[in-house]
C-alpha atoms as a PDB file:
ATOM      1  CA  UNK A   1      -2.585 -13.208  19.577  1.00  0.00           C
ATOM      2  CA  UNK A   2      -2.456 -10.087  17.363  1.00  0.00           C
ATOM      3  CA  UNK A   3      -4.241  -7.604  19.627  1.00  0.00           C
ATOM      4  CA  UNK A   4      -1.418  -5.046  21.306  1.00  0.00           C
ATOM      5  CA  UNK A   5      -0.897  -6.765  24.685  1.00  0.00           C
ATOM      6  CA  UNK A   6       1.859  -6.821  26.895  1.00  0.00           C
ATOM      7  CA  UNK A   7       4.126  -9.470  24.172  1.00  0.00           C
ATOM      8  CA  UNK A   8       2.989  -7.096  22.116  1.00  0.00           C
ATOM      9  CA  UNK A   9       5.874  -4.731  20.118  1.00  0.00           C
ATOM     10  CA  UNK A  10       5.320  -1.112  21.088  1.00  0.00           C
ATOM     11  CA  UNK A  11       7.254  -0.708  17.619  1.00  0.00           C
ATOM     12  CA  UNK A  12       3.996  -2.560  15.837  1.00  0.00           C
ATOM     13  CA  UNK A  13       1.611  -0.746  17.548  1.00  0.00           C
ATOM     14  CA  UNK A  14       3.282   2.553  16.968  1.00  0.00           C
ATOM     15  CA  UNK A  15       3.100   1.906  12.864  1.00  0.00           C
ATOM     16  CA  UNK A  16      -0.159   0.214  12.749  1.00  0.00           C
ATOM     17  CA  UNK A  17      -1.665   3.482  14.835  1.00  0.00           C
ATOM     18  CA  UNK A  18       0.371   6.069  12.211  1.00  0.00           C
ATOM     19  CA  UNK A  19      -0.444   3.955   9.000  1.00  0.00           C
ATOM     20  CA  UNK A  20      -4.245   4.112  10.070  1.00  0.00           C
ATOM     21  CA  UNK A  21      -4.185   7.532  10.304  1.00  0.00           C
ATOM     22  CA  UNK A  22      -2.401   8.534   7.450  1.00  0.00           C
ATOM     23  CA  UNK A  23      -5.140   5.966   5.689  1.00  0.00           C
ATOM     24  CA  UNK A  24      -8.276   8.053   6.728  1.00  0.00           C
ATOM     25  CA  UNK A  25      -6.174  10.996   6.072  1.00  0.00           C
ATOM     26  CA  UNK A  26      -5.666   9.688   2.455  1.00  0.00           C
ATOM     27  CA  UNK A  27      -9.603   8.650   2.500  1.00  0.00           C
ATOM     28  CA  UNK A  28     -10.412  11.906   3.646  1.00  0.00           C
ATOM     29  CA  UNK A  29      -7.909  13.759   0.417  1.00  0.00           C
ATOM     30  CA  UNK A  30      -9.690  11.282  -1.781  1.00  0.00           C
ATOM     31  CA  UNK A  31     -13.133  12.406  -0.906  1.00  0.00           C
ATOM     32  CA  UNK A  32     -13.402  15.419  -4.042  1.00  0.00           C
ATOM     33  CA  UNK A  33     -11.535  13.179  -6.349  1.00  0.00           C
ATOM     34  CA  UNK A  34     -14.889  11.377  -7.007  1.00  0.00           C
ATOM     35  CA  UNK A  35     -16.325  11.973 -10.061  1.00  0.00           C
ATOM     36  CA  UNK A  36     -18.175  10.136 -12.526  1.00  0.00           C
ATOM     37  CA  UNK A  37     -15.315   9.496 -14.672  1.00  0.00           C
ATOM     38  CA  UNK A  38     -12.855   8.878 -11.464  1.00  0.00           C
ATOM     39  CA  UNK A  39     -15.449   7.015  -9.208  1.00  0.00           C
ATOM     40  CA  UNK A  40     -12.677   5.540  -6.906  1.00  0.00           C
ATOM     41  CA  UNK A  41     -10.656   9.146  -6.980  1.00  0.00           C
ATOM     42  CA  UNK A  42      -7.562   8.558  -7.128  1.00  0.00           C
ATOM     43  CA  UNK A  43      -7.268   4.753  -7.263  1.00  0.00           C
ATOM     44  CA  UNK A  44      -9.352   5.299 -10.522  1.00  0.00           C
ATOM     45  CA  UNK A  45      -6.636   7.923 -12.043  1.00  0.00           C
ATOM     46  CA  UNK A  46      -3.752   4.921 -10.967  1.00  0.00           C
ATOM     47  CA  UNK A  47      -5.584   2.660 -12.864  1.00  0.00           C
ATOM     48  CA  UNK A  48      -6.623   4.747 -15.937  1.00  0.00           C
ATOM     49  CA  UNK A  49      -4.157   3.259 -18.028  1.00  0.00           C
ATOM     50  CA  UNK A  50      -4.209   4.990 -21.372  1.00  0.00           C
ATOM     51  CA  UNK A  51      -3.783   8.575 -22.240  1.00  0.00           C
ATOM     52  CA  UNK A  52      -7.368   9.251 -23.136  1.00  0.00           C
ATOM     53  CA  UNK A  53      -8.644   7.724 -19.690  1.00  0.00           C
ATOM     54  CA  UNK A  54      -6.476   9.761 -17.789  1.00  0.00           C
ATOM     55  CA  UNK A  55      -7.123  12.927 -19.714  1.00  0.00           C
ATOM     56  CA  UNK A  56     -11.171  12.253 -19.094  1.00  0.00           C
ATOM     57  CA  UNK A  57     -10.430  11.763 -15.754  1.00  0.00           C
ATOM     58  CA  UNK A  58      -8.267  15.269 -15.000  1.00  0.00           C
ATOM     59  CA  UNK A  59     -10.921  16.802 -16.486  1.00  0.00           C
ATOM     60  CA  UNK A  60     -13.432  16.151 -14.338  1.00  0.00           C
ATOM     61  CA  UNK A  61     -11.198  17.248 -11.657  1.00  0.00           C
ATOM     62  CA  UNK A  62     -11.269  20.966 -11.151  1.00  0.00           C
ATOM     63  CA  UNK A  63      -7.910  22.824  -9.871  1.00  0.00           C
ATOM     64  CA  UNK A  64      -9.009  22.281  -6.334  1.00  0.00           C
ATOM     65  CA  UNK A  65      -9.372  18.520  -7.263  1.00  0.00           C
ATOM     66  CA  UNK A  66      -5.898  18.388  -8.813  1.00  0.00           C
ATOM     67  CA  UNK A  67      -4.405  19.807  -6.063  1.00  0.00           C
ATOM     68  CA  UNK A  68      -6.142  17.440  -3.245  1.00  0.00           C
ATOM     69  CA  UNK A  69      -4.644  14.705  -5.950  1.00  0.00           C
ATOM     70  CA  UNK A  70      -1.507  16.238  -5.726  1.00  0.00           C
ATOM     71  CA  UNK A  71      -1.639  16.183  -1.939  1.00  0.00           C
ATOM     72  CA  UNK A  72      -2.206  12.662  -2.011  1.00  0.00           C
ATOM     73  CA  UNK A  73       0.085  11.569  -4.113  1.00  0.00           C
ATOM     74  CA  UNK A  74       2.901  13.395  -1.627  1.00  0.00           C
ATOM     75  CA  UNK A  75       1.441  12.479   1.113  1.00  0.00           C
ATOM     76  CA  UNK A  76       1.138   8.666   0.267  1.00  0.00           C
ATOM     77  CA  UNK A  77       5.491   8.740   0.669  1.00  0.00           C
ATOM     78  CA  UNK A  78       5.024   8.800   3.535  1.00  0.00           C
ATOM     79  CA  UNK A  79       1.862   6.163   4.089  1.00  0.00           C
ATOM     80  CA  UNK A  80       4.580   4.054   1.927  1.00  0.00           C
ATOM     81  CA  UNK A  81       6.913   3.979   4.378  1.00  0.00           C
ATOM     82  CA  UNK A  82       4.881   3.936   7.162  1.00  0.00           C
ATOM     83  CA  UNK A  83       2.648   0.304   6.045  1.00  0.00           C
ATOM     84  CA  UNK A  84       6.142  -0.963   4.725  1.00  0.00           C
ATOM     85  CA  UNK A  85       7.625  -0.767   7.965  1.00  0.00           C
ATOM     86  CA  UNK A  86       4.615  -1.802   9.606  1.00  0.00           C
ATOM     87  CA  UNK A  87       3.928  -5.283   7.629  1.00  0.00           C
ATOM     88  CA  UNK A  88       8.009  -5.717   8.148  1.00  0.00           C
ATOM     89  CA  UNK A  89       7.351  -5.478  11.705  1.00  0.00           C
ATOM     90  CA  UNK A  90       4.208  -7.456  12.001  1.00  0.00           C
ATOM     91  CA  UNK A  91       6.201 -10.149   9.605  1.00  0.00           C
ATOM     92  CA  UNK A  92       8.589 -10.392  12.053  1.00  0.00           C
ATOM     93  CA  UNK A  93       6.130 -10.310  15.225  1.00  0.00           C
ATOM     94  CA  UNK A  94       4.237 -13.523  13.485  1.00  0.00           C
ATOM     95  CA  UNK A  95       6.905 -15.344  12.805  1.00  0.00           C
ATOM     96  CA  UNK A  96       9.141 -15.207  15.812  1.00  0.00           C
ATOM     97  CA  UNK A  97       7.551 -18.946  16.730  1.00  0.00           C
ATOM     98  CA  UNK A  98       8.347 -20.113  13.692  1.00  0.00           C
ATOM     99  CA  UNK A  99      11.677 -21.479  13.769  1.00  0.00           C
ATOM    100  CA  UNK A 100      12.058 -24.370  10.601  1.00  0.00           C
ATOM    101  CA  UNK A 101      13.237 -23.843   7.615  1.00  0.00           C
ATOM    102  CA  UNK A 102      10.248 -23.215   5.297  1.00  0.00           C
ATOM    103  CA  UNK A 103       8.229 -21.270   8.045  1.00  0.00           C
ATOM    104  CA  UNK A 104      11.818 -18.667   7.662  1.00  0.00           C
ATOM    105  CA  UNK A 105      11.330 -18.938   4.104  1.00  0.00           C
ATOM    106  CA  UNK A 106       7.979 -17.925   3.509  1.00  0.00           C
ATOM    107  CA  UNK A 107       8.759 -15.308   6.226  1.00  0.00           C
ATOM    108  CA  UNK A 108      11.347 -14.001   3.839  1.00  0.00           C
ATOM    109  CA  UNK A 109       9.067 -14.147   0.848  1.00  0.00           C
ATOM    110  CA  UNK A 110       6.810 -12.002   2.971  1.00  0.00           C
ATOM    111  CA  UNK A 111       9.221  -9.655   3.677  1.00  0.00           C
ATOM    112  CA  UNK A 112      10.222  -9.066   0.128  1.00  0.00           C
ATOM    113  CA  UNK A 113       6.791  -9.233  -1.245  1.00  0.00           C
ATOM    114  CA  UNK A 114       6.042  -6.253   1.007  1.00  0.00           C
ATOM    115  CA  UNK A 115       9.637  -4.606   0.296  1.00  0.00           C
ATOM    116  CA  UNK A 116       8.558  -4.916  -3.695  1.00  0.00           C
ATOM    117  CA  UNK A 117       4.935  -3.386  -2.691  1.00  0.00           C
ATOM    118  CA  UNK A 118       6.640  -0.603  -1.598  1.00  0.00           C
ATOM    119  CA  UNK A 119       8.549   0.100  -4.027  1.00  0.00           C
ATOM    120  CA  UNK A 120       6.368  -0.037  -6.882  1.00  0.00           C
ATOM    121  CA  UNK A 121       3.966   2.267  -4.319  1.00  0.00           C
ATOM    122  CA  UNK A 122       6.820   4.832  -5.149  1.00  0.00           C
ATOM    123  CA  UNK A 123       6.935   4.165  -8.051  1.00  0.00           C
ATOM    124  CA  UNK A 124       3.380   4.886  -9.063  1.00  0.00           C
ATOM    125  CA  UNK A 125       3.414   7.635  -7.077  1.00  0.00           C
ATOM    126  CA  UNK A 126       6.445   9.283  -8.982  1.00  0.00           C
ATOM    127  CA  UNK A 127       4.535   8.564 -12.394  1.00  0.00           C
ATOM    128  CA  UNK A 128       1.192   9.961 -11.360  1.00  0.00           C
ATOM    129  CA  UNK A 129       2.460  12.861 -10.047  1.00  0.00           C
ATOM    130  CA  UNK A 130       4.392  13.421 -13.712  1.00  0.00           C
ATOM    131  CA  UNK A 131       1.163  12.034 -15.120  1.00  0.00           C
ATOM    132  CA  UNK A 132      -0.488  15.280 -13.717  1.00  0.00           C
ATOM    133  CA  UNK A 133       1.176  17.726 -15.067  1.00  0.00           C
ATOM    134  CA  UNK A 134       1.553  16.051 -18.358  1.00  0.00           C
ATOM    135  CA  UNK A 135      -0.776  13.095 -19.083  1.00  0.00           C
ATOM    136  CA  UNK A 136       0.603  10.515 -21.435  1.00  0.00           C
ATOM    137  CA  UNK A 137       0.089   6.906 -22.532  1.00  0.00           C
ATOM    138  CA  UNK A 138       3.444   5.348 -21.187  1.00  0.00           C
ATOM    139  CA  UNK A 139       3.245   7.188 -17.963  1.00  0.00           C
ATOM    140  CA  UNK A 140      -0.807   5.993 -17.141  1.00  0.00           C
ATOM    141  CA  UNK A 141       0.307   2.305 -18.424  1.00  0.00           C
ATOM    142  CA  UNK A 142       3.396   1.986 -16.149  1.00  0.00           C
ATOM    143  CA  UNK A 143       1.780   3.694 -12.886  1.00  0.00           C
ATOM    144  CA  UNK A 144      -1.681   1.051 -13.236  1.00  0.00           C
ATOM    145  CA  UNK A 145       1.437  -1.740 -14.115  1.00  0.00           C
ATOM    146  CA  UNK A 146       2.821  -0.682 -10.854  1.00  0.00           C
ATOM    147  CA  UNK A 147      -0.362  -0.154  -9.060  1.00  0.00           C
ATOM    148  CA  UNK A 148      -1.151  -3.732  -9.927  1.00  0.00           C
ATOM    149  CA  UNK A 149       2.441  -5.101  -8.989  1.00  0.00           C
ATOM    150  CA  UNK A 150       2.031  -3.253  -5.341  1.00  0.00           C
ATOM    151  CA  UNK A 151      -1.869  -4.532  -4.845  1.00  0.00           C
ATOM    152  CA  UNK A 152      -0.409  -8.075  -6.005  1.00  0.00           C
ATOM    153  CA  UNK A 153       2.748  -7.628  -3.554  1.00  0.00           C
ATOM    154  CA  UNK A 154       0.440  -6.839  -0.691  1.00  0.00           C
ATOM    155  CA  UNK A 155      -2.532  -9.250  -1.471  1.00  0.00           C
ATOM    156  CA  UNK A 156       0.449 -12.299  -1.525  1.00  0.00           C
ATOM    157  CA  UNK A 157       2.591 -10.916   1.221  1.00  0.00           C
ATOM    158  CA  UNK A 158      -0.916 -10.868   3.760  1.00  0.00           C
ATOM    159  CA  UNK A 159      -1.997 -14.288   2.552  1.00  0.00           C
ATOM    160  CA  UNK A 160       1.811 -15.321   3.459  1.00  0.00           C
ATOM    161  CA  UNK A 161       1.580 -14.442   6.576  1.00  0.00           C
ATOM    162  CA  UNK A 162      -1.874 -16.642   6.850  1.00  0.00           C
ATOM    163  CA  UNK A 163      -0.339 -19.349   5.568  1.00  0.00           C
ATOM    164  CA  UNK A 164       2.769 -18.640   7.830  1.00  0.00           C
ATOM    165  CA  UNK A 165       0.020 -18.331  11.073  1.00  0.00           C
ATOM    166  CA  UNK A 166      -1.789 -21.518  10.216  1.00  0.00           C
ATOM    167  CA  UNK A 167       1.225 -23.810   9.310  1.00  0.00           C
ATOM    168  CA  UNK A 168       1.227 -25.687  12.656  1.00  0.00           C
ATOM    169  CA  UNK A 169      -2.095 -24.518  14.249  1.00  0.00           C
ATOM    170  CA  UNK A 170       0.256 -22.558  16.830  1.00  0.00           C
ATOM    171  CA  UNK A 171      -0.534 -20.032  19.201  1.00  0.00           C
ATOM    172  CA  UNK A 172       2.202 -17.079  19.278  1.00  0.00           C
ATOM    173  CA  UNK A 173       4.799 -18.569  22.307  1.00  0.00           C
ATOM    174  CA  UNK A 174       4.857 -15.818  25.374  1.00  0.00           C
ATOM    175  CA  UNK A 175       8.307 -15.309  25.811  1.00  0.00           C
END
């Protein structure tokens, strides 16, 4: 059972409760970033791509917009770590019943799939936040190539853990 309970890790609960908030938080950041040429806000500038994409999308932003970008960008370090350490935990929570070989294998795929989400999270983040000040082609290609790596690392790591889950039709054990 996933719902917090008393098996349930006060350590999972915790993240899951902080990596919600900082989500709406981000939602809420996101909410002038809106434009026609940025429709998603910010996920629109991570996935702009080229120079001239970018460039129509900044300037659609006004200075209040850039900053609220800005903002986001910073404070999605720490949404990073919080949803990293989160899925690690929840990774871990799932798959303490799973004791043979492959089920500890895919676990450990998980784990690195979410690790390498992360990371490219940072990434992205680092090259948007250059890609602000001073839009270029490189920079928008390599933060929507990391974008896309983290959104792939995530999308694979969750449908691990289903496939982990439904293996052997299990319940979690009580302990």
């Amino acid at each position: 059972m996933l719902m917090p309970g008393p098996d349930f890790p006060k350590a999972l609960t915790f993240g899951l409760l902080v990596s919600l908030t900082l989500f709406i938080a981000l939602l809420l950041i996101n909410e002038p970033l809106q434009t026609g040429a940025a429709p998603k806000g910010i996920v629109s500038f991570q996935m702009a791509g080229t120079l001239d994409h970018a460039t129509t999308i900044l300037a659609s932003w006004d200075r209040d917009a850039v900053s609220a970008a800005r903002t986001s960008l910073w404070l999605d370090f720490i949404f990073v770590a919080a949803y990293t350490l989160t899925l690690l935990l929840l990774t871990r929570h799932l798959s303490r019943d799973r004791p043979g070989v492959w089920e500890r294998t895919v676990s450990r795929w998980v784990r690195n799939l979410f690790i390498a989400a992360g990371v490219a999270d940072i990434a992205e983040n680092v090259l948007l936040l250059n890609n602000l000040d001073l839009p270029s082609d490189s920079l928008s290609l390599a933060a929507t190539l990391c974008a896309l790596a983290k959104f792939t690392g995530l999308i694979l790591g969750l449908a691990g853990l289903v496939i982990l889950r439904a293996a052997r039709r299990q319940p979690l054990s009580r302990d």
